[in-house]
N, C-alpha and C. Protein backbone atom coordinates (compact mmCIF):
# COMPACT_ATOMS: atom_id res chain seq x y z
N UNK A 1 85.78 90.97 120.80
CA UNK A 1 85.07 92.09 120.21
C UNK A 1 84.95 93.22 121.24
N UNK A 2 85.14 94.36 120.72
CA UNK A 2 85.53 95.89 122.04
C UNK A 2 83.85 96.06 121.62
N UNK A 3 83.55 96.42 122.86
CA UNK A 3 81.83 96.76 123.40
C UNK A 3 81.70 98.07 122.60
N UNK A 4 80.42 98.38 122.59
CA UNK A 4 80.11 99.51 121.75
C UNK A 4 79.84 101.01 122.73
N UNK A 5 80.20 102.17 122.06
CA UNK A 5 80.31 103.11 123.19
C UNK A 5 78.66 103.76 123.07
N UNK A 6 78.01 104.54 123.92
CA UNK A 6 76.89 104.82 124.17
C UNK A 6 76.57 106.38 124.09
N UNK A 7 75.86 106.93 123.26
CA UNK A 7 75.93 108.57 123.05
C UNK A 7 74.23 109.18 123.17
N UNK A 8 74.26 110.43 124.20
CA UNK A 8 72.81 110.91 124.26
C UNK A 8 73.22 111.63 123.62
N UNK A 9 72.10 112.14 122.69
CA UNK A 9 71.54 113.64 122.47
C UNK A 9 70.61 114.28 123.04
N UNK A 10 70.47 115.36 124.24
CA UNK A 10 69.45 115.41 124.63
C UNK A 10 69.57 117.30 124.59
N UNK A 11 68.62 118.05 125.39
CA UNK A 11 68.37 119.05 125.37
C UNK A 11 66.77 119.43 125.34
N UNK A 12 66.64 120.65 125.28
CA UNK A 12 65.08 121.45 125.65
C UNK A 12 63.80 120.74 124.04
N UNK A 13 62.58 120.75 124.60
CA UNK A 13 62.12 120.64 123.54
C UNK A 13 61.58 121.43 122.15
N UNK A 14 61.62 121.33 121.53
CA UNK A 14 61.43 121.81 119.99
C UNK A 14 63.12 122.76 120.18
N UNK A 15 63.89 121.98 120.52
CA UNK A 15 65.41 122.49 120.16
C UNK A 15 66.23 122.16 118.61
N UNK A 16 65.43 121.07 118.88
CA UNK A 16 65.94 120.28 117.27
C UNK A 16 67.03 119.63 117.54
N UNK A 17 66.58 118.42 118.43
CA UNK A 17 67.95 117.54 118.75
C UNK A 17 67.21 115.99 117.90
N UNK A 18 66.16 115.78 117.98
CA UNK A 18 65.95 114.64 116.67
C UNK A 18 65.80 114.79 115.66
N UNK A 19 65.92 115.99 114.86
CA UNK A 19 66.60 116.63 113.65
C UNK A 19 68.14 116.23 113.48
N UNK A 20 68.47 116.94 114.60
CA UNK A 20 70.07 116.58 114.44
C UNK A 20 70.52 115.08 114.81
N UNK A 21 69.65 114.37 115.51
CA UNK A 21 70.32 112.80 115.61
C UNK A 21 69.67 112.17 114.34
N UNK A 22 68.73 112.61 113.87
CA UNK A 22 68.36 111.38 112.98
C UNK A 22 69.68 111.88 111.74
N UNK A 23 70.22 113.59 111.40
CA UNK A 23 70.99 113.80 110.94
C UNK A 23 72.44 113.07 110.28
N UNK A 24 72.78 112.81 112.20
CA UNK A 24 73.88 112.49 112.25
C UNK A 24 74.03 110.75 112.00
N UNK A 25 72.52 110.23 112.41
CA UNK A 25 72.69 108.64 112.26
C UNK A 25 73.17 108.44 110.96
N UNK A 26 72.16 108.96 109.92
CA UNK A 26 72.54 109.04 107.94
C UNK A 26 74.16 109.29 108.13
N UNK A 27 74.65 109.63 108.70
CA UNK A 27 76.27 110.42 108.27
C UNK A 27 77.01 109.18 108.98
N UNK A 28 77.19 108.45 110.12
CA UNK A 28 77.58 107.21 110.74
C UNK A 28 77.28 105.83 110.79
N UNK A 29 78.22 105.29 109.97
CA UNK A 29 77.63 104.03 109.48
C UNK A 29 77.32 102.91 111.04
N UNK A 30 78.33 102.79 111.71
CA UNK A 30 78.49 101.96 113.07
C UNK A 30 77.75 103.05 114.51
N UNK A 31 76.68 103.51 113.76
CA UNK A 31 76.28 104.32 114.65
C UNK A 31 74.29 103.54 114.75
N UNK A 32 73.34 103.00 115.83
CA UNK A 32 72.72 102.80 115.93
C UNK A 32 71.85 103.70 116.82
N UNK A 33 70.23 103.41 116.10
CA UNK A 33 69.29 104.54 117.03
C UNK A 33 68.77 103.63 117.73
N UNK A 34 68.48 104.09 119.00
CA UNK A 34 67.57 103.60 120.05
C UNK A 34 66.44 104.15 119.91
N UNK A 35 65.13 103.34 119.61
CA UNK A 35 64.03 103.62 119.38
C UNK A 35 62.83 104.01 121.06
N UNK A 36 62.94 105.07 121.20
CA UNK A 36 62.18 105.21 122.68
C UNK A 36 60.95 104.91 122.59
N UNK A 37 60.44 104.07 123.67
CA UNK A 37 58.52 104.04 123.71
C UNK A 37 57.77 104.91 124.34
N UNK A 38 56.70 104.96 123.64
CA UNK A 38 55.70 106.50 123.76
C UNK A 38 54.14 105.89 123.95
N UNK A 39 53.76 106.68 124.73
CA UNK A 39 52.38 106.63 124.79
C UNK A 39 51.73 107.76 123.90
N UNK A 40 52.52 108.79 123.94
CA UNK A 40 52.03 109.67 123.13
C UNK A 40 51.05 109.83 121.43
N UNK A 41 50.49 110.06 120.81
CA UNK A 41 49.64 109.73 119.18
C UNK A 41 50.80 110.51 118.73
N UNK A 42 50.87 109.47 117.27
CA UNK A 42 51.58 110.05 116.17
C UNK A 42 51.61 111.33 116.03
N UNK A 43 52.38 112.04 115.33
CA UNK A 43 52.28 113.49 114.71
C UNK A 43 52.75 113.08 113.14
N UNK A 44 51.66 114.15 112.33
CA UNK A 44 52.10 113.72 110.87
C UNK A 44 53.15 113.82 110.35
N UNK A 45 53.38 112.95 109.25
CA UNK A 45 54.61 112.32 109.01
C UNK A 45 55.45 111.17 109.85
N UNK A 46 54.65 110.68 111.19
CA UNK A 46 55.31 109.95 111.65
C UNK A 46 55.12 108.56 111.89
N UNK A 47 56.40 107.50 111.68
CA UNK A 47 55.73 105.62 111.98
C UNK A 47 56.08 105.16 112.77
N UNK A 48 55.33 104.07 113.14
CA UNK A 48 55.62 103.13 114.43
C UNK A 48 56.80 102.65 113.98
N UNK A 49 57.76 102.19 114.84
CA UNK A 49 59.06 101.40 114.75
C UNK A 49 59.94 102.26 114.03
N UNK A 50 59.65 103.56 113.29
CA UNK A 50 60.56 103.91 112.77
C UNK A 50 61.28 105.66 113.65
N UNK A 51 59.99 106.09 113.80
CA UNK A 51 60.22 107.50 114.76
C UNK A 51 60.33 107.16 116.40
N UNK A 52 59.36 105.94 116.33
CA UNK A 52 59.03 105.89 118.39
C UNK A 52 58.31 104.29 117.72
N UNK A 53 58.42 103.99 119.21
CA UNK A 53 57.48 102.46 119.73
C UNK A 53 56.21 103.31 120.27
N UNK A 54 55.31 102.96 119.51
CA UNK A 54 53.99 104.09 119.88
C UNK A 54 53.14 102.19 120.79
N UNK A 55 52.82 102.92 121.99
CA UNK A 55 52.26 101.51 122.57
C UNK A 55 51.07 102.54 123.77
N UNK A 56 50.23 101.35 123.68
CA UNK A 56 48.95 102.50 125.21
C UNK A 56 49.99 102.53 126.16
N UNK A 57 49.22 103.09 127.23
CA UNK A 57 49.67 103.39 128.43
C UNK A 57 49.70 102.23 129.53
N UNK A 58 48.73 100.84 128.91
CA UNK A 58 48.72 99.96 129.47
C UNK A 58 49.97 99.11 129.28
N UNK A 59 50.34 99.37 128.34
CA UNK A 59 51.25 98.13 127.50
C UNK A 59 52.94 98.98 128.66
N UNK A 60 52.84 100.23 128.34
CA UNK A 60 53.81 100.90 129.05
C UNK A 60 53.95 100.78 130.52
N UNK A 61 52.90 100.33 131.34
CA UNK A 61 52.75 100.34 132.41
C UNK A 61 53.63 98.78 132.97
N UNK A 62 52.95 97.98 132.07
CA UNK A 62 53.31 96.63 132.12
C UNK A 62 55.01 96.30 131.61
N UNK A 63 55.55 97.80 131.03
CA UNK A 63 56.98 97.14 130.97
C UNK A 63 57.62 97.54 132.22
N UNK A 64 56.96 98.79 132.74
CA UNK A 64 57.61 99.12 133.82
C UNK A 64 57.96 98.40 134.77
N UNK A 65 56.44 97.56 135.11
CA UNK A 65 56.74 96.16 136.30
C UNK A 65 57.87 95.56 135.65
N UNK A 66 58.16 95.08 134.48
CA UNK A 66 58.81 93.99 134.35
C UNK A 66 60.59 94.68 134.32
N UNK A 67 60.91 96.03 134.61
CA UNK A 67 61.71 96.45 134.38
C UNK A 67 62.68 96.84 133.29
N UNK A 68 61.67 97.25 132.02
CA UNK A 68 62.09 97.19 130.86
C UNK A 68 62.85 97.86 130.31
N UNK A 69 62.73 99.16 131.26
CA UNK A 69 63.17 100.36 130.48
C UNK A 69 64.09 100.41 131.30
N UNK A 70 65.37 101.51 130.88
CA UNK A 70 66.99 102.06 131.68
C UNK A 70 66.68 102.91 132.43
N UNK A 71 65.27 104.09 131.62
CA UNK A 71 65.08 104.94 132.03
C UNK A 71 63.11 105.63 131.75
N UNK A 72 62.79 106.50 132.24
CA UNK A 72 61.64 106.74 131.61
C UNK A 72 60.95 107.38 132.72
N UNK A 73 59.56 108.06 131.90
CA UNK A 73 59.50 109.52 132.05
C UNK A 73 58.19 109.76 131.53
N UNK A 74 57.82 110.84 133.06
CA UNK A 74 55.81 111.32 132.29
C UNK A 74 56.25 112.63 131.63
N UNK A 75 56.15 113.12 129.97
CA UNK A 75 56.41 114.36 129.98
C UNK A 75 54.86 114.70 129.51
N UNK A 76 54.56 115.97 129.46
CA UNK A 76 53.56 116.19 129.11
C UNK A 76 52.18 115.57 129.27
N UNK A 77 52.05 114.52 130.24
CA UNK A 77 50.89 113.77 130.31
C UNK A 77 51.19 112.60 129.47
N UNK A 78 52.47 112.04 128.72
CA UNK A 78 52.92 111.05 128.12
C UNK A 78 54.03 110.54 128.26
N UNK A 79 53.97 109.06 128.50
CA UNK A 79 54.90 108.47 128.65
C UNK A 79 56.14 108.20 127.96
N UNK A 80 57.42 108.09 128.04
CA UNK A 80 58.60 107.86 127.50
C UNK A 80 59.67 106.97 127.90
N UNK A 81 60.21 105.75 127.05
CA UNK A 81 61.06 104.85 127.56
C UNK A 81 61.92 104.67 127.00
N UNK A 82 63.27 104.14 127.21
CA UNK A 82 64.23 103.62 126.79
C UNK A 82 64.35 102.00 127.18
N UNK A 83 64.67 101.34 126.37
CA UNK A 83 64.70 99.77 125.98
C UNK A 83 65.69 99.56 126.74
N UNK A 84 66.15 98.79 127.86
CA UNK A 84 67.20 98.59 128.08
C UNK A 84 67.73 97.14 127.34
N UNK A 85 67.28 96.08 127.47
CA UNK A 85 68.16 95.02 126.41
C UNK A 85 68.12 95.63 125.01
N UNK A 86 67.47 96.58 124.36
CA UNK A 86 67.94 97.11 123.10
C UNK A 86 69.26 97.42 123.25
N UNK A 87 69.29 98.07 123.84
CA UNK A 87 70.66 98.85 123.87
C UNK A 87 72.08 98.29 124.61
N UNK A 88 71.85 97.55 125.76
CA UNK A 88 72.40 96.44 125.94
C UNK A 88 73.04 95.60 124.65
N UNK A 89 72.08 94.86 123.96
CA UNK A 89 72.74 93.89 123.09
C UNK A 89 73.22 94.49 122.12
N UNK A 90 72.81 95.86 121.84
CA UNK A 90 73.54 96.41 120.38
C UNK A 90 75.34 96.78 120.89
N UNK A 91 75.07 97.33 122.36
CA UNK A 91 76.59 97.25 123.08
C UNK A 91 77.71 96.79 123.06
N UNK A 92 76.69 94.85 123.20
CA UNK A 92 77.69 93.87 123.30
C UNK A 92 78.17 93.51 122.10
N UNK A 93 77.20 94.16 121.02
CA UNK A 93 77.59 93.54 119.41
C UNK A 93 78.79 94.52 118.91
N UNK A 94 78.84 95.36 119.57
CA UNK A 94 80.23 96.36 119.48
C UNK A 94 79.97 97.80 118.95
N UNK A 95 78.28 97.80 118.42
CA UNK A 95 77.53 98.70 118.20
C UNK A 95 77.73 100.15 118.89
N UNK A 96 77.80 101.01 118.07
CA UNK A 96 78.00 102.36 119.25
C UNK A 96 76.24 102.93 118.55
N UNK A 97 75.80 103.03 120.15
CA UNK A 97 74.40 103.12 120.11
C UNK A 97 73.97 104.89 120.49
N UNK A 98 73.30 105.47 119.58
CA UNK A 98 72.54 106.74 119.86
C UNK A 98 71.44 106.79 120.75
N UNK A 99 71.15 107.35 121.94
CA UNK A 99 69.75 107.95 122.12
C UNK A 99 69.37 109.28 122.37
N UNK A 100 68.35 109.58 121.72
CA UNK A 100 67.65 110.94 121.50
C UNK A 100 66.50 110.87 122.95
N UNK A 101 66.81 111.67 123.74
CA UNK A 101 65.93 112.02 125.00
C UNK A 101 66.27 113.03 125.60
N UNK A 102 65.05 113.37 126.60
CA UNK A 102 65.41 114.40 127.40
C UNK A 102 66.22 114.81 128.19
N UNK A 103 66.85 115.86 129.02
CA UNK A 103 67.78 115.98 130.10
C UNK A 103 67.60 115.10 130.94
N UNK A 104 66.13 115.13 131.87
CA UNK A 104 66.15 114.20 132.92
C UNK A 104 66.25 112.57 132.23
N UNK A 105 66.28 112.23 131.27
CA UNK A 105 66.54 110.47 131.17
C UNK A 105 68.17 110.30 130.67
N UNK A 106 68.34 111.78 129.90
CA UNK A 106 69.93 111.75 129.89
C UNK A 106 70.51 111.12 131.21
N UNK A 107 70.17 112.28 132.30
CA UNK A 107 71.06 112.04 133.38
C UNK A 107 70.81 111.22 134.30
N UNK A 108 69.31 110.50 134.07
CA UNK A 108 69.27 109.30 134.60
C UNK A 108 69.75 107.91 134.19
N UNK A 109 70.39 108.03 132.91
CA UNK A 109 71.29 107.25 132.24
C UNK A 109 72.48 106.96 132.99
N UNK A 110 73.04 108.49 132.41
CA UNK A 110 74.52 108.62 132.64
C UNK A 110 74.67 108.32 134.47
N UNK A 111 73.70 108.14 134.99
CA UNK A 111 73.90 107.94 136.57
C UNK A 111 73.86 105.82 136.46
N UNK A 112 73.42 105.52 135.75
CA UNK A 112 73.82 103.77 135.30
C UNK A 112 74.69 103.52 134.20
N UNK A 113 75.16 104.45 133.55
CA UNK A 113 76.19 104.15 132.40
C UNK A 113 77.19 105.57 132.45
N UNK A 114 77.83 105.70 133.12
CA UNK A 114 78.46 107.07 133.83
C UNK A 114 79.62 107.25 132.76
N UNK A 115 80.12 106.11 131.81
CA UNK A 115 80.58 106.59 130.48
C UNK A 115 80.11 106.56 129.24
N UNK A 116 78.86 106.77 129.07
CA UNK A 116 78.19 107.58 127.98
C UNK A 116 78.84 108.70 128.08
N UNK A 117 78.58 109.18 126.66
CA UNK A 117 78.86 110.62 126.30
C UNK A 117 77.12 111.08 126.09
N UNK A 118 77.20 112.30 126.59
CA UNK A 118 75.72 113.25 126.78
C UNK A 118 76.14 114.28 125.77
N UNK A 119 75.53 115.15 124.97
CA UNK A 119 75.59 115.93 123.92
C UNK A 119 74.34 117.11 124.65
N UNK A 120 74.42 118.17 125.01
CA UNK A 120 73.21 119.18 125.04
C UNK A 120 72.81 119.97 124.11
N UNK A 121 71.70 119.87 123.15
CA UNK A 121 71.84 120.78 122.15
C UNK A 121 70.78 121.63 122.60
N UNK A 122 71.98 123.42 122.26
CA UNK A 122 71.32 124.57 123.02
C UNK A 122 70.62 125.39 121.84
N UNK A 123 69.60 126.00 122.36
CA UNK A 123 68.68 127.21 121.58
C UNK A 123 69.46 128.00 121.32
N UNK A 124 69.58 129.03 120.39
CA UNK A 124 70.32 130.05 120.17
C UNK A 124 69.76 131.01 121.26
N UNK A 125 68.69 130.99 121.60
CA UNK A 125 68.10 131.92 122.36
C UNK A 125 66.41 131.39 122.93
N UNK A 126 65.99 131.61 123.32
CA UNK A 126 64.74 131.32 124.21
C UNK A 126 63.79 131.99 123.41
N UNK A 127 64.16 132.77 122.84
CA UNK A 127 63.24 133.33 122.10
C UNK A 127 63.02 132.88 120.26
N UNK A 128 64.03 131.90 119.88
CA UNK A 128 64.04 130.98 119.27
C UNK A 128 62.96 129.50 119.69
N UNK A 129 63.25 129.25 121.00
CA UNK A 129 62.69 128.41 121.35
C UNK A 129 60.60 128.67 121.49
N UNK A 130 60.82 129.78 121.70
CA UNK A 130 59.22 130.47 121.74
C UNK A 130 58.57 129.65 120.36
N UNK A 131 59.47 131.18 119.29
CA UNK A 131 59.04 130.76 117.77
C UNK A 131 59.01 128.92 117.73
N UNK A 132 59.61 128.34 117.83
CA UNK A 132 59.52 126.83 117.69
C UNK A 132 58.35 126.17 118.26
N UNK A 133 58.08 126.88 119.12
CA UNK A 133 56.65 125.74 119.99
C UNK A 133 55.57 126.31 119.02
N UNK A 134 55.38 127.87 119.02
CA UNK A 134 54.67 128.31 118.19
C UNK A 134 54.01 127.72 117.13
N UNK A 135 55.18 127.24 116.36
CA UNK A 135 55.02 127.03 115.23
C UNK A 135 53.66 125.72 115.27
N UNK A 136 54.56 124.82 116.01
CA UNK A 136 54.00 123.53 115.90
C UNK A 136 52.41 123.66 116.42
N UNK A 137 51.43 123.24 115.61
CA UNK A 137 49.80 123.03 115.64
C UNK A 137 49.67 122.52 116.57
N UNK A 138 50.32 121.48 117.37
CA UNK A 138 49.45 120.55 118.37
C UNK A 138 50.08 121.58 119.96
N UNK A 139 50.47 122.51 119.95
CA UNK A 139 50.84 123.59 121.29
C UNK A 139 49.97 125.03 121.51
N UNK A 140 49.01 124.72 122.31
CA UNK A 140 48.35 126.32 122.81
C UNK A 140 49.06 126.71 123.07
N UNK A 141 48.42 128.12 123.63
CA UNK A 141 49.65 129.34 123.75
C UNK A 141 50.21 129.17 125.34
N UNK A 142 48.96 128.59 126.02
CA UNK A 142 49.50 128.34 127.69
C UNK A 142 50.25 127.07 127.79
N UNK A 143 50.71 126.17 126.42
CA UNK A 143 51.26 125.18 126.41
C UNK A 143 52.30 126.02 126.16
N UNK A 144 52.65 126.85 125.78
CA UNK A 144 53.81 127.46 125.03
C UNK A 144 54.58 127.80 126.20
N UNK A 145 53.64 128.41 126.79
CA UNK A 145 54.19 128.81 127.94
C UNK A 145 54.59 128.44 129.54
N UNK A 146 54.14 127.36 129.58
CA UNK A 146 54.49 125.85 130.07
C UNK A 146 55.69 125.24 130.14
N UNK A 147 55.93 125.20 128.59
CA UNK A 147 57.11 124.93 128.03
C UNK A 147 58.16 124.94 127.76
N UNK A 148 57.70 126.71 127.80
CA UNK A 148 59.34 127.90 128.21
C UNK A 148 59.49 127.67 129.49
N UNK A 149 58.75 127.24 130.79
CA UNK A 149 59.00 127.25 131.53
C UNK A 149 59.76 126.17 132.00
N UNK A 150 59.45 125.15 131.75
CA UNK A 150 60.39 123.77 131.70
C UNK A 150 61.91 123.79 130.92
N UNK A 151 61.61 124.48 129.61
CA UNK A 151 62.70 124.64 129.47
C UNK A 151 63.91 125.23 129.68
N UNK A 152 63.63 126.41 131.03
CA UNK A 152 64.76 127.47 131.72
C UNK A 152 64.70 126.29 132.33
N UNK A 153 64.34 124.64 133.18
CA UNK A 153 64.71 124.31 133.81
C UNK A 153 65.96 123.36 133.44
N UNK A 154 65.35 122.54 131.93
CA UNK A 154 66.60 122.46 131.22
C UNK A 154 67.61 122.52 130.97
N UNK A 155 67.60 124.07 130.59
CA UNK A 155 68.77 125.05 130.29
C UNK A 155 69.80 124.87 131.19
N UNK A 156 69.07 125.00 132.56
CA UNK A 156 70.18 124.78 133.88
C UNK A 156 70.85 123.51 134.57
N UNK A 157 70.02 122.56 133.67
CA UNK A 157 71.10 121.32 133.34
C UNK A 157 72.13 120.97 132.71
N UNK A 158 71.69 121.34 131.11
CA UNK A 158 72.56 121.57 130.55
C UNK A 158 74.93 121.38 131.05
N UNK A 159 74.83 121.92 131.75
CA UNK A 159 76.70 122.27 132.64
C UNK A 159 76.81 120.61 133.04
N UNK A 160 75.67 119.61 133.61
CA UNK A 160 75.63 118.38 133.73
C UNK A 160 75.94 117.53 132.40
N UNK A 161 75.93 117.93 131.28
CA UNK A 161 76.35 117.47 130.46
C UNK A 161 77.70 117.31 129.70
N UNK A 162 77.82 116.44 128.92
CA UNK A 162 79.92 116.59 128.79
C UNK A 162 79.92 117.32 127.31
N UNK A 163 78.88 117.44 126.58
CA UNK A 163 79.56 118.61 125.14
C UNK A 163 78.11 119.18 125.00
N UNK A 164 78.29 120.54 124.66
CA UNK A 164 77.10 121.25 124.12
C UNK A 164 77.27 121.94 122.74
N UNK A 165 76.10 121.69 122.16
CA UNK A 165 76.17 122.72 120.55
C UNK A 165 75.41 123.11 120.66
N UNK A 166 75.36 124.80 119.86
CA UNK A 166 74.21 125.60 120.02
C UNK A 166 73.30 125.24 118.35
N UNK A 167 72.03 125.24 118.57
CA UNK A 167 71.48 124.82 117.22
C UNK A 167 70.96 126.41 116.29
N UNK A 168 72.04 126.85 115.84
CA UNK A 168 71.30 128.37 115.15
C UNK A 168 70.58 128.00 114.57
N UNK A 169 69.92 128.96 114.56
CA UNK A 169 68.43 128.82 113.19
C UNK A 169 68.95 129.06 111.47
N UNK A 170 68.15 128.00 111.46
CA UNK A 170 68.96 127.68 109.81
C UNK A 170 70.58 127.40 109.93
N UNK A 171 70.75 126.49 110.70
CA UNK A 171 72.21 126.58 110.73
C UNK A 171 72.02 125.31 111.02
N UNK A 172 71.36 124.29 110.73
CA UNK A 172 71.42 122.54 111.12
C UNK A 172 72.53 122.11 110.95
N UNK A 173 72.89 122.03 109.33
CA UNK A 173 74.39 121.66 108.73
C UNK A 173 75.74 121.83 109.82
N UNK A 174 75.74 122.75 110.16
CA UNK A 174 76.58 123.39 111.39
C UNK A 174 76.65 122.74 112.82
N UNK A 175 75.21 122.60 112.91
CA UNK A 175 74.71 121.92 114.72
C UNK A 175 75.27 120.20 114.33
N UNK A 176 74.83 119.70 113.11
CA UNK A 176 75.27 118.35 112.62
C UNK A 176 77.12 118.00 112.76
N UNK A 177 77.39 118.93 111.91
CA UNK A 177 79.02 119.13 111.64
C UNK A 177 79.21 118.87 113.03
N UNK A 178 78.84 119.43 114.21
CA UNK A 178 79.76 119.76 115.74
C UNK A 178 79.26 118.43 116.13
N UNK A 179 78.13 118.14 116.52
CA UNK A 179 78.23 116.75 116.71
C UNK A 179 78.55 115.33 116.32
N UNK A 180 78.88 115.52 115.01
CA UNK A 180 79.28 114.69 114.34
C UNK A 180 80.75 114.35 114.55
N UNK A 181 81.80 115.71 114.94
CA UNK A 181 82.91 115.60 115.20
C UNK A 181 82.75 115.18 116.99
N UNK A 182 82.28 115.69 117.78
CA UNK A 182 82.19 114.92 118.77
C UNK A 182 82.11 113.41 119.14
N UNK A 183 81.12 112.79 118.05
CA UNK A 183 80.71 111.22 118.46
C UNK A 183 82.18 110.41 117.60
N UNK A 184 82.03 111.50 116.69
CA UNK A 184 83.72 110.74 115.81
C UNK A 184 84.72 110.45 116.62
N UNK A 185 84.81 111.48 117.87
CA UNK A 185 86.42 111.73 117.97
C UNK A 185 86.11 111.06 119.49
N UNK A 186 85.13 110.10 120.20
CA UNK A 186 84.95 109.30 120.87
C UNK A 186 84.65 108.11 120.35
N UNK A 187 84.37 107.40 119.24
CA UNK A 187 84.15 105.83 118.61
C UNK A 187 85.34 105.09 119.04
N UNK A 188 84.81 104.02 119.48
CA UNK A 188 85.51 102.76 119.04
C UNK A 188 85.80 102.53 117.88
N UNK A 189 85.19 102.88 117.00
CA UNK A 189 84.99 102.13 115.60
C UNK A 189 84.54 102.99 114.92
N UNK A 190 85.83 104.21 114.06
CA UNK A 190 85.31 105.16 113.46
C UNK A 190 84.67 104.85 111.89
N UNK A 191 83.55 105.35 111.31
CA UNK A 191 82.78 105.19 109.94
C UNK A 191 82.87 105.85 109.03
């Protein structure tokens, strides 16, 4: 059985890159999500096991000793992990496995799995990215601006990555389409 190939989506936040992966998972049948763990509280509309592994900070602490995660990360005052035997065994099952994360766990990946494919999905503009934090209720305005600031740091990661799509506004269908032909035209095992 040929091992399964390994694909990030990552990029700035409120870019709309777990828009576009949960997108692209519906569209790929031999395509699996890696579920990241969070310390972070729900946001509405969202479930345990199905959006994130929502766990305290204790429970997170305790995988760290045990070496649980590939990768992981304080953002915002909240924790973030990647499963490593998740993704491992979906590998060995021939599974080509998705994860949705940030730049820095991207490239702390791709520095232990150096043939993953990394995906950057870019803002049309920064000032797109503004309107986006905006929007969302749970971001003050000095969070906003916080935010933009992290995210020019982002941005300049980004060239570390091996494909980028820009996400226009109102243009998902489009940001989907490009990545979709990307993860296609790297499968083992096209769907």
């Amino acid at each position: 059985m040929k091992k399964g190939s390994l694909f990030i989506i990552t990029g700035t936040s409120a870019v709309g890159k777990t828009t576009v992966a949960n997108l692209v998972l519906k569209k790929i049948k031999n395509l699996q999500r890696s579920l990241t763990y969070t310390t972070r509280p729900l946001r509405a509309k969202e479930k345990d096991g199905k959006d994130y592994h929502f766990i305290s900070k204790e429970e997170f602490k305790k995988k760290i000793k045990k070496s649980d995660f590939l990768e992981w990360a304080n953002n915002y005052g909240n924790l973030y992990g990647t499963a490593k035997r998740e993704i491992t065994n979906l590998l060995k099952k021939g599974k080509n496995v998705l994860i949705n994360v940030d730049i820095k766990g991207a490239l702390n990946i791709k520095k232990k799995w150096p043939n993953c494919i990394t995906i950057f999905i870019l803002p049309e503009s920064i000032k797109q990215l503004a309107s986006r934090f905006k929007k969302r209720h749970d971001t003050s305005p000095a969070q906003v601006q916080k935010r933009l600031q992290i995210a020019q740091w982002e941005l300049a990661k980004a060239p570390q990555c091996d494909y980028w799509v820009i996400n226009r506004e109102n243009k998902i269908k489009q940001t989907v389409k490009e990545t979709l032909e990307i993860i296609n035209s790297k499968t083992l095992t096209k769907s």
